[in-house]
N, C-alpha and C. Protein backbone atom coordinates (compact mmCIF):
# COMPACT_ATOMS: atom_id res chain seq x y z
N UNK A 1 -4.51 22.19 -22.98
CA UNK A 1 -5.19 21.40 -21.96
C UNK A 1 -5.14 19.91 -22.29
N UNK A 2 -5.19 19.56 -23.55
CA UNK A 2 -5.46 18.26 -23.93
C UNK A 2 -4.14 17.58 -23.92
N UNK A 3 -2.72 18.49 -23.93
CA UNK A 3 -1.83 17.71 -23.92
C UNK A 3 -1.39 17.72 -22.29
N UNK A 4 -1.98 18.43 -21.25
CA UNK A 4 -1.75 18.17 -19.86
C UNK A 4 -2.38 17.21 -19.78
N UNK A 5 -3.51 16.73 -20.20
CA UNK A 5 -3.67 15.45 -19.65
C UNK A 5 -3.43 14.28 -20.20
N UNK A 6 -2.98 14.46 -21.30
CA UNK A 6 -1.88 13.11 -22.23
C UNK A 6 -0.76 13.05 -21.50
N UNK A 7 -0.65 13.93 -21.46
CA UNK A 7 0.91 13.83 -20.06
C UNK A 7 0.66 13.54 -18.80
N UNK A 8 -0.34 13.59 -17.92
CA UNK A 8 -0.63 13.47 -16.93
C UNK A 8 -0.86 11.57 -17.07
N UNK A 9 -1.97 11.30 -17.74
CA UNK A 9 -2.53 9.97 -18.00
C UNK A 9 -1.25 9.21 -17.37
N UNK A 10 -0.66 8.82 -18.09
CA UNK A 10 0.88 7.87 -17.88
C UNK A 10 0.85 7.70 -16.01
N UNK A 11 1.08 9.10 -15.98
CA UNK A 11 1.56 9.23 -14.38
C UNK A 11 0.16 9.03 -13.31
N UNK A 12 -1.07 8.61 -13.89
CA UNK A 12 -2.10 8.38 -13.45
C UNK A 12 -2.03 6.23 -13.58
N UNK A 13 -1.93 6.11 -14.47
CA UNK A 13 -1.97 4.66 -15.16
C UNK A 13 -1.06 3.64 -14.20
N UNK A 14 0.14 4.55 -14.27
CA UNK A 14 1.35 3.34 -13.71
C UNK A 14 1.11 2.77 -12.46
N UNK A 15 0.85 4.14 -11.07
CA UNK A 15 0.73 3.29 -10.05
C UNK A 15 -0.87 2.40 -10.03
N UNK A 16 -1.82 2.71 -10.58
CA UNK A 16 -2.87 2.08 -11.02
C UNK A 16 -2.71 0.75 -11.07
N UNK A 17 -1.96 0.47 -12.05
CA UNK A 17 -1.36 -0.99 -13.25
C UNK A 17 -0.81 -1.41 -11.77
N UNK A 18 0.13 -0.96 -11.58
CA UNK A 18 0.99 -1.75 -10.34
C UNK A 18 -0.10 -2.47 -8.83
N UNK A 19 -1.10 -1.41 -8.56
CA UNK A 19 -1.92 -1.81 -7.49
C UNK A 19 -2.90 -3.00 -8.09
N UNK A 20 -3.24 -2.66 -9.68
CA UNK A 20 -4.19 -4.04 -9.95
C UNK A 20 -3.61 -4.93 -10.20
N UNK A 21 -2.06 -4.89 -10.79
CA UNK A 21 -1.35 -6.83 -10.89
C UNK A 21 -1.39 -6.83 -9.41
N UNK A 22 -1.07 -6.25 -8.40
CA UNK A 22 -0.78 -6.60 -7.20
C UNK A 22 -2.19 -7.06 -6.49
N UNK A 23 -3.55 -6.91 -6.78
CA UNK A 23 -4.70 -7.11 -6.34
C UNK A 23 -4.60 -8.64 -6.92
N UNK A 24 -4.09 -8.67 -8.25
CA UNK A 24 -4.61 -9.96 -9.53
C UNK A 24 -3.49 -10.97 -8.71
N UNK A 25 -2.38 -10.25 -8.46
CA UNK A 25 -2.04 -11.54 -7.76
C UNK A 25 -2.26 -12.26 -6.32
N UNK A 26 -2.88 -11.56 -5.37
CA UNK A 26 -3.62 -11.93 -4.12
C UNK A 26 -4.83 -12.21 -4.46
N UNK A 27 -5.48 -12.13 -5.19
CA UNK A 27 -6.92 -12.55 -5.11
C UNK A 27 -7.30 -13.79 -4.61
N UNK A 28 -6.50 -14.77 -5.12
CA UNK A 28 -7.39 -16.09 -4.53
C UNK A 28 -6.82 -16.38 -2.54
N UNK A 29 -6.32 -14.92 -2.46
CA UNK A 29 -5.39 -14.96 -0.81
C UNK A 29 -7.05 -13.94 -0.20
N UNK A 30 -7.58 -13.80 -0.58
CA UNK A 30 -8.66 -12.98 0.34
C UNK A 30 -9.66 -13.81 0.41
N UNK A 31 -10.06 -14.51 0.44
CA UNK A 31 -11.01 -15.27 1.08
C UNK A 31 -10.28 -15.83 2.48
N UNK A 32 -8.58 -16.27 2.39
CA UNK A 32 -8.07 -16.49 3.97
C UNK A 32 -8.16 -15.20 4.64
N UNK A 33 -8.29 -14.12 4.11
CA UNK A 33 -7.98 -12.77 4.75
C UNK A 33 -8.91 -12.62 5.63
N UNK A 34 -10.14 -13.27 4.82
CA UNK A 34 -11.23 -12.70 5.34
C UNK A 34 -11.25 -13.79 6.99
N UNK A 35 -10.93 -14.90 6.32
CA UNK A 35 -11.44 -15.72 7.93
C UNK A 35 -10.26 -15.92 9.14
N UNK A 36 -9.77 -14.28 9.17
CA UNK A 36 -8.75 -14.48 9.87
C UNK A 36 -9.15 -13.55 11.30
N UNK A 37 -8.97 -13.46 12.45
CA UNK A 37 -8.67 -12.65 13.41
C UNK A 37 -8.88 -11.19 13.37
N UNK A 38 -9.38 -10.67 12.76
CA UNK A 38 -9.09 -8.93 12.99
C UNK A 38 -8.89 -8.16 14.32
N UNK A 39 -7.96 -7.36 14.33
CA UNK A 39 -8.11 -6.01 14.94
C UNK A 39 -9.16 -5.38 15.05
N UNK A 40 -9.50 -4.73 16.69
CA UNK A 40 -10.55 -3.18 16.53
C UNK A 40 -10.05 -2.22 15.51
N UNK A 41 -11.47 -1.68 14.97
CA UNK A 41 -11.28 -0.60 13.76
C UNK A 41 -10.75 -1.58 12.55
N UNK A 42 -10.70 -2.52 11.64
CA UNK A 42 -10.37 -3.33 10.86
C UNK A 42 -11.74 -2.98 10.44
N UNK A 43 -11.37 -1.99 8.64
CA UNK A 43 -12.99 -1.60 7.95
C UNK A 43 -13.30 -3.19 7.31
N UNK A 44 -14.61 -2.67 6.63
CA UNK A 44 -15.05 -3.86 5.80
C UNK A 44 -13.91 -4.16 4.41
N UNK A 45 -14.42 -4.91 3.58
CA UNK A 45 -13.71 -5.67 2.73
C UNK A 45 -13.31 -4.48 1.49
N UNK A 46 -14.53 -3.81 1.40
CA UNK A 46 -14.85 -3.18 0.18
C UNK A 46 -14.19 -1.95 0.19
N UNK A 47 -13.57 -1.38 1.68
CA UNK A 47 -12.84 -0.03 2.06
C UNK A 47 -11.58 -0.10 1.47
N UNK A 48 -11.11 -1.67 1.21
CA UNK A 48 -9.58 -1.52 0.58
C UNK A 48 -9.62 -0.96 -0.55
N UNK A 49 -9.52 -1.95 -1.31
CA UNK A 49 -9.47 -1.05 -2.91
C UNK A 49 -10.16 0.21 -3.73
N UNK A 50 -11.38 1.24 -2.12
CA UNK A 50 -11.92 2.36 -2.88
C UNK A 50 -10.86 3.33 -2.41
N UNK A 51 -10.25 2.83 -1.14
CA UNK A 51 -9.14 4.05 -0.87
C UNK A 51 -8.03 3.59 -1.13
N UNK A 52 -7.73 2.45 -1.88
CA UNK A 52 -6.09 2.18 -2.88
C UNK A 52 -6.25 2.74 -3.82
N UNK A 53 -7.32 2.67 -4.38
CA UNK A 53 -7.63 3.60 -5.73
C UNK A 53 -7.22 4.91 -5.62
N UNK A 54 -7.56 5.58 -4.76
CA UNK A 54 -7.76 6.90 -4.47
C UNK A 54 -5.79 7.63 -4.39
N UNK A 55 -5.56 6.26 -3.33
CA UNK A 55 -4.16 6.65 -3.00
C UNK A 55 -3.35 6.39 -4.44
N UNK A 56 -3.70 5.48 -4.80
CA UNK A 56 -2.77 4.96 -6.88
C UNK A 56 -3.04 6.37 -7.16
N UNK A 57 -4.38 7.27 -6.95
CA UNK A 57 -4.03 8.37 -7.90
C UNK A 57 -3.47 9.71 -7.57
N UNK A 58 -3.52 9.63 -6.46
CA UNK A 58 -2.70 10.57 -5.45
C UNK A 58 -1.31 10.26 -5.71
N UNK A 59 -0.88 9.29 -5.51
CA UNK A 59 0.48 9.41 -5.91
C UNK A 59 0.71 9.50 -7.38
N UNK A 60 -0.02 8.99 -8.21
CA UNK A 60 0.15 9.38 -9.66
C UNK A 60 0.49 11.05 -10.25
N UNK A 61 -0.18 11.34 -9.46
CA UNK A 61 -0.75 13.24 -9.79
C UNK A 61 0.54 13.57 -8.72
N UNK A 62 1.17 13.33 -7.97
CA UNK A 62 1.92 13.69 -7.35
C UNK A 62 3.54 13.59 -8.33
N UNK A 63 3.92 12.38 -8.66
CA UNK A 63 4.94 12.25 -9.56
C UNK A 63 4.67 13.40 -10.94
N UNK A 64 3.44 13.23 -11.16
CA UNK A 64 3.56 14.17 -12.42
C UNK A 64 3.74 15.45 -11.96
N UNK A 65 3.46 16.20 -10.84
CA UNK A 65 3.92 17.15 -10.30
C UNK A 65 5.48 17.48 -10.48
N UNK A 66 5.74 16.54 -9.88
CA UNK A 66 7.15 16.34 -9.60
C UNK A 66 7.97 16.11 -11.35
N UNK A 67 7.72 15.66 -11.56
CA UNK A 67 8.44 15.49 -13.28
C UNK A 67 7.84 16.46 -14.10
N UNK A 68 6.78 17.43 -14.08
CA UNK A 68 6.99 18.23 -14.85
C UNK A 68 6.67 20.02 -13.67
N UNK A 69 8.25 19.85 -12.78
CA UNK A 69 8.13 21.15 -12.22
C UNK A 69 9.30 21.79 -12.89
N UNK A 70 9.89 21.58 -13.69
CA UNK A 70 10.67 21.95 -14.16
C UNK A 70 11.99 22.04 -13.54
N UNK A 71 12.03 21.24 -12.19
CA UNK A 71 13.55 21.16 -11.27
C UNK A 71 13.29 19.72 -10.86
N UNK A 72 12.65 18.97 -11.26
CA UNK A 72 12.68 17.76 -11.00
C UNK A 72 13.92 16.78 -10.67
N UNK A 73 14.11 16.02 -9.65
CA UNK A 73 15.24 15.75 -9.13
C UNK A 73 15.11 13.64 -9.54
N UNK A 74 16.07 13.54 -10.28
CA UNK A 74 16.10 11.55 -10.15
C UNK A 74 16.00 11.40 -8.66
N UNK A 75 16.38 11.56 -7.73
CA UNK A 75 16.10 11.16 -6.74
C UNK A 75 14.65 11.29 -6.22
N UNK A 76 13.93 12.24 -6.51
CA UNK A 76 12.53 12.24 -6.28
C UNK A 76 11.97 10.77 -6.61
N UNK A 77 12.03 10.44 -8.16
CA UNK A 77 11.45 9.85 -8.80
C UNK A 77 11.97 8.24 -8.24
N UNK A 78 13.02 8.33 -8.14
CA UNK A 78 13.76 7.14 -7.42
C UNK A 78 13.26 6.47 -6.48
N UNK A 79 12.76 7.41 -5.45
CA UNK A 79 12.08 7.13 -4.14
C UNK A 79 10.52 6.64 -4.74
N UNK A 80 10.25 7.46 -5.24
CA UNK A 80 8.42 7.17 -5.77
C UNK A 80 8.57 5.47 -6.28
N UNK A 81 9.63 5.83 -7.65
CA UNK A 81 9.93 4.18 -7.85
C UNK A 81 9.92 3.04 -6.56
N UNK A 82 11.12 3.40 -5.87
CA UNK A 82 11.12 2.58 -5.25
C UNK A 82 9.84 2.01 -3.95
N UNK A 83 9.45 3.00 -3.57
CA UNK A 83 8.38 2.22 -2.34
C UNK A 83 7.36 1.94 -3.10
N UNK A 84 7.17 2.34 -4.29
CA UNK A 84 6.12 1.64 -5.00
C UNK A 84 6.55 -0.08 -4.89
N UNK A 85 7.42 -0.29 -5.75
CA UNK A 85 8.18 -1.61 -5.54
C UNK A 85 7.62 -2.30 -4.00
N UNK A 86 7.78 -1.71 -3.37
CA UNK A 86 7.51 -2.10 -2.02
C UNK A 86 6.29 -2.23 -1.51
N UNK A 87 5.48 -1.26 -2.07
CA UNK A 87 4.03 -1.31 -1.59
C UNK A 87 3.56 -2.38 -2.27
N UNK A 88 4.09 -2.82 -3.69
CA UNK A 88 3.70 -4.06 -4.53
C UNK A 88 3.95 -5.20 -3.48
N UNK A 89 5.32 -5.42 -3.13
CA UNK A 89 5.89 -6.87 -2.47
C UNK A 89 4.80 -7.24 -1.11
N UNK A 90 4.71 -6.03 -0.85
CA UNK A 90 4.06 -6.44 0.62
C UNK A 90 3.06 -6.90 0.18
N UNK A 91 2.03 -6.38 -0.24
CA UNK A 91 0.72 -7.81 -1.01
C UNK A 91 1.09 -9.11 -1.21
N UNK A 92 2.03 -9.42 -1.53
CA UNK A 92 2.40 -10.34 -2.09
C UNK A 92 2.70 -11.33 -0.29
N UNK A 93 3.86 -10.93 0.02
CA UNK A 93 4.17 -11.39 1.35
C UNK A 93 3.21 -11.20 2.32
N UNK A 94 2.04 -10.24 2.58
CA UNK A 94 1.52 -10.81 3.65
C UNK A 94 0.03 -11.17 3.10
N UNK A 95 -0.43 -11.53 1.77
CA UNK A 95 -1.49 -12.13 1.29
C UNK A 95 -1.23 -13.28 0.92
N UNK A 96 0.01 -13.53 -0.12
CA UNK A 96 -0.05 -14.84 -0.44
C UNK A 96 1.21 -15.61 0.26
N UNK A 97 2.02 -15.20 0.79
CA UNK A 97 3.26 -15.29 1.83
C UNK A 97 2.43 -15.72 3.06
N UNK A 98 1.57 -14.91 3.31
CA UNK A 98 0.91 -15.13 4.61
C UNK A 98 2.48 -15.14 6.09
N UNK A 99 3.22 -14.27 5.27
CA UNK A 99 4.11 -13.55 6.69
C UNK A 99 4.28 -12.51 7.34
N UNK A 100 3.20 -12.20 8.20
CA UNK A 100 2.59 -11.33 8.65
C UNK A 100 3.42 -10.62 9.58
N UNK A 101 4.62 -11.33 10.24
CA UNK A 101 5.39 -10.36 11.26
C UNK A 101 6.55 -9.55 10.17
N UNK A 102 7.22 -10.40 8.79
CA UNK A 102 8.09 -10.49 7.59
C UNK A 102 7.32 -9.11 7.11
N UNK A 103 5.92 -8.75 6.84
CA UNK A 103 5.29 -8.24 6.39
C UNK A 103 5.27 -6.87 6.83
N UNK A 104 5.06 -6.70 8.14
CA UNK A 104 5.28 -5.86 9.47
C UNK A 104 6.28 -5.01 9.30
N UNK A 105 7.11 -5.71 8.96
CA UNK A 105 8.42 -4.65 9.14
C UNK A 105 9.43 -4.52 7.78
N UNK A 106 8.60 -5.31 6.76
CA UNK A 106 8.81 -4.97 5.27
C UNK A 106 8.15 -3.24 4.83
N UNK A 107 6.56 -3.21 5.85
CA UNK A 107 5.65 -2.12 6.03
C UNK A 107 6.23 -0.72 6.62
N UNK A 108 7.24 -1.25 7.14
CA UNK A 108 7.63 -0.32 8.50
C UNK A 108 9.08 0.74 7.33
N UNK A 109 9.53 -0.40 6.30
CA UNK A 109 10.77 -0.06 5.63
C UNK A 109 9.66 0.70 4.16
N UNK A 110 8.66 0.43 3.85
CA UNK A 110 7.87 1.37 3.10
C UNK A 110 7.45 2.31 3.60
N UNK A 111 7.02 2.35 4.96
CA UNK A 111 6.61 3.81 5.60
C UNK A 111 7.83 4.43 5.33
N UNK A 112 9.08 4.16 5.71
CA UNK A 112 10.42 5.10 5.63
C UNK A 112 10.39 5.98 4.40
N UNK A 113 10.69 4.68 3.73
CA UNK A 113 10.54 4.81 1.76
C UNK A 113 9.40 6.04 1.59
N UNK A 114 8.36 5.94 1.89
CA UNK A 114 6.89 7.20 1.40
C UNK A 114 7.64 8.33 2.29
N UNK A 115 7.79 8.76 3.32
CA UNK A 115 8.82 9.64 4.27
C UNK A 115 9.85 9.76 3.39
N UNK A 116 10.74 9.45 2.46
CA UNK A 116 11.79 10.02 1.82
C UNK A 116 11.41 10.11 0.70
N UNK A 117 10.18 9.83 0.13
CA UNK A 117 9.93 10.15 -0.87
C UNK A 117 8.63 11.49 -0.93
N UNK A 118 8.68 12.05 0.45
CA UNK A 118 7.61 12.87 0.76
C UNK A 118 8.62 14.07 0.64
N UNK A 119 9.54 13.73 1.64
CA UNK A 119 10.86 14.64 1.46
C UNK A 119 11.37 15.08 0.24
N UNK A 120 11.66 14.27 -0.47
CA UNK A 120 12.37 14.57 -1.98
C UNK A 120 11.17 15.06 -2.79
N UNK A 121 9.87 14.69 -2.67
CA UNK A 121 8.88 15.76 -3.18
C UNK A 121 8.47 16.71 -3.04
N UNK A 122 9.25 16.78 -1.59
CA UNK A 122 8.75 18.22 -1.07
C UNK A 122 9.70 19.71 -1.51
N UNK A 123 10.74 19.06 -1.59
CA UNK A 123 12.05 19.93 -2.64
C UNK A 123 11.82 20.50 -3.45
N UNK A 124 10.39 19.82 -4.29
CA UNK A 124 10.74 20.25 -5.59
C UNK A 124 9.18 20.78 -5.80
N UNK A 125 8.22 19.88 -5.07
CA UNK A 125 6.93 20.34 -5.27
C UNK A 125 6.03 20.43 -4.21
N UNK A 126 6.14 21.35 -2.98
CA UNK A 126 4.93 21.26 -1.29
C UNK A 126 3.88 20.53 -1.89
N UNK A 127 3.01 20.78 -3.18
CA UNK A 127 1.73 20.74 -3.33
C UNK A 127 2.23 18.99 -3.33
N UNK A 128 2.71 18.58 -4.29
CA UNK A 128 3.01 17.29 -4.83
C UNK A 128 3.37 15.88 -3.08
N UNK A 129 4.31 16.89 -2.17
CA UNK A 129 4.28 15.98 -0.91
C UNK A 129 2.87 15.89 0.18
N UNK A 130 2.13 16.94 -0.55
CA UNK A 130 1.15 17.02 0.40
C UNK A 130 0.22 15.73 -0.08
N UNK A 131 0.23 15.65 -1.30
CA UNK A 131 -0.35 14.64 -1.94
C UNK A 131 -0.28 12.98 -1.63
N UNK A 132 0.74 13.51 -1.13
CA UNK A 132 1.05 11.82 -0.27
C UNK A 132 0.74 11.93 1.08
N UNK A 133 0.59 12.46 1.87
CA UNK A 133 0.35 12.71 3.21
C UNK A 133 -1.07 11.59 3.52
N UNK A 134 -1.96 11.55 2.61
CA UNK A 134 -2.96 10.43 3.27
C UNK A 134 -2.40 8.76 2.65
N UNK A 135 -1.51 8.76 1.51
CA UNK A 135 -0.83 7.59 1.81
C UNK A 135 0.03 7.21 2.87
N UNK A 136 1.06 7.93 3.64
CA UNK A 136 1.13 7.61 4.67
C UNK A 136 0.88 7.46 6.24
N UNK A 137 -0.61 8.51 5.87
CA UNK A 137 -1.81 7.94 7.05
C UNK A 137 -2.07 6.57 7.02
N UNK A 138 -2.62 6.21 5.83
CA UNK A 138 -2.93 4.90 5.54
C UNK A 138 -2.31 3.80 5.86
N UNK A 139 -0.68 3.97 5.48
CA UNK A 139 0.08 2.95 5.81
C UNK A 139 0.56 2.79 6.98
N UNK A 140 0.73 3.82 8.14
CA UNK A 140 0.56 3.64 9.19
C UNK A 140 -0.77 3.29 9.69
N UNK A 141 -2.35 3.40 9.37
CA UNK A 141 -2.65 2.06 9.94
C UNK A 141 -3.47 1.21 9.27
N UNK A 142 -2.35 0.60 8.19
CA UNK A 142 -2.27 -0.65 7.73
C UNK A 142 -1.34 -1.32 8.58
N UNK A 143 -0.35 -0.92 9.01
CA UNK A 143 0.54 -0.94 10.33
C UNK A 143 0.40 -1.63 11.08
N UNK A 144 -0.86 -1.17 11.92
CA UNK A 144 -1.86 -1.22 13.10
C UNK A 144 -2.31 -2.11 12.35
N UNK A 145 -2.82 -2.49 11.47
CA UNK A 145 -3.69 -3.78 11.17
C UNK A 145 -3.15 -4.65 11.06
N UNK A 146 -1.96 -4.91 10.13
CA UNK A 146 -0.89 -5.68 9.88
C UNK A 146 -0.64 -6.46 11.49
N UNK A 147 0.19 -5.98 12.11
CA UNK A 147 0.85 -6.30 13.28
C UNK A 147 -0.26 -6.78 14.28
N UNK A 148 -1.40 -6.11 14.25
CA UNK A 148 -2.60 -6.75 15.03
C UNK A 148 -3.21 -8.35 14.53
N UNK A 149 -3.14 -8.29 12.86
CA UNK A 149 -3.25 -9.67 12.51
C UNK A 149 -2.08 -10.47 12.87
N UNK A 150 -1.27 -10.33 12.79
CA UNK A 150 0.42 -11.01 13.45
C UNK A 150 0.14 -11.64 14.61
N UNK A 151 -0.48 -10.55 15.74
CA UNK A 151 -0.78 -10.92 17.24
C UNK A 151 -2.19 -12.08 17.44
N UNK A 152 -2.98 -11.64 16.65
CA UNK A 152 -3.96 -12.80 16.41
C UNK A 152 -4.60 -13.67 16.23
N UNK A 153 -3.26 -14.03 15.33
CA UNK A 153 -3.41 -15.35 14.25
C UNK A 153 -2.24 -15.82 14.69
């Protein structure tokens, strides 16, 4: 038991690490966030980072699925890699970029990315793609929020 979760940890940590440099580097961009235009349904401030958290560990527990099913595919992991990458940039571009249409459809090429990486998890692990299924609720409507701040501002 103790070494499932020494093994697990890692795959809990990484997307973690990645969502808090990516918070550490927008931070001084949310105070414009805040005095901007919102969309209907746009939650409060405090809804972001309890359900980024949630999603960092959902996908964490999902890769470790996936890397220790014993048919684990590089391409799985490839995809996880990569829209992570992506879910990072977009903070970046539409917090401190402040390019919100750039942003839009940077969003639109990570929804794809979580979709092929739902796919290639699903190959190897149902339980592990199901695990992503409310990250890409989410990012579709971050979507909707995204593109509504675009129209607004």
């Amino acid at each position: 038991m103790k070494s499932q979760i020494k093994d697990l940890l890692p795959f809990l940590l990484f997307p973690l690490a990645v969502g808090t440099v990516s918070a550490l580097f927008t931070t001084g961009s949310m105070e414009t966030f805040a005095d901007l235009n919102q969309p209907p349904l746009s939650p409060p401030g405090w809804v972001f980072p309890v359900v980024w958290t949630i999603l960092y560990l959902l996908m964490g527990f999902a890769a470790y699925l996936v890397a220790n099913s014993g048919k684990c595919s590089n391409n799985a992991l490839f995809f996880f890699l990569l829209q992570l990458f992506f879910n990072f940039m977009w903070s970046i571009w539409f917090f401190n970029c402040e390019w919100y249409l750039f942003s839009f459809f940077w969003l639109v090429a990570l929804w794809l990315l979580i979709l092929a990486t739902i796919r290639a998890f699903g190959a190897v692990s149902p339980a592990a793609a199901n695990l992503l299924l409310p990250y890409l609720a989410w990012v579709t409507f971050a979507g909707y929020l995204n593109l509504g701040i675009y129209f607004l501002n």
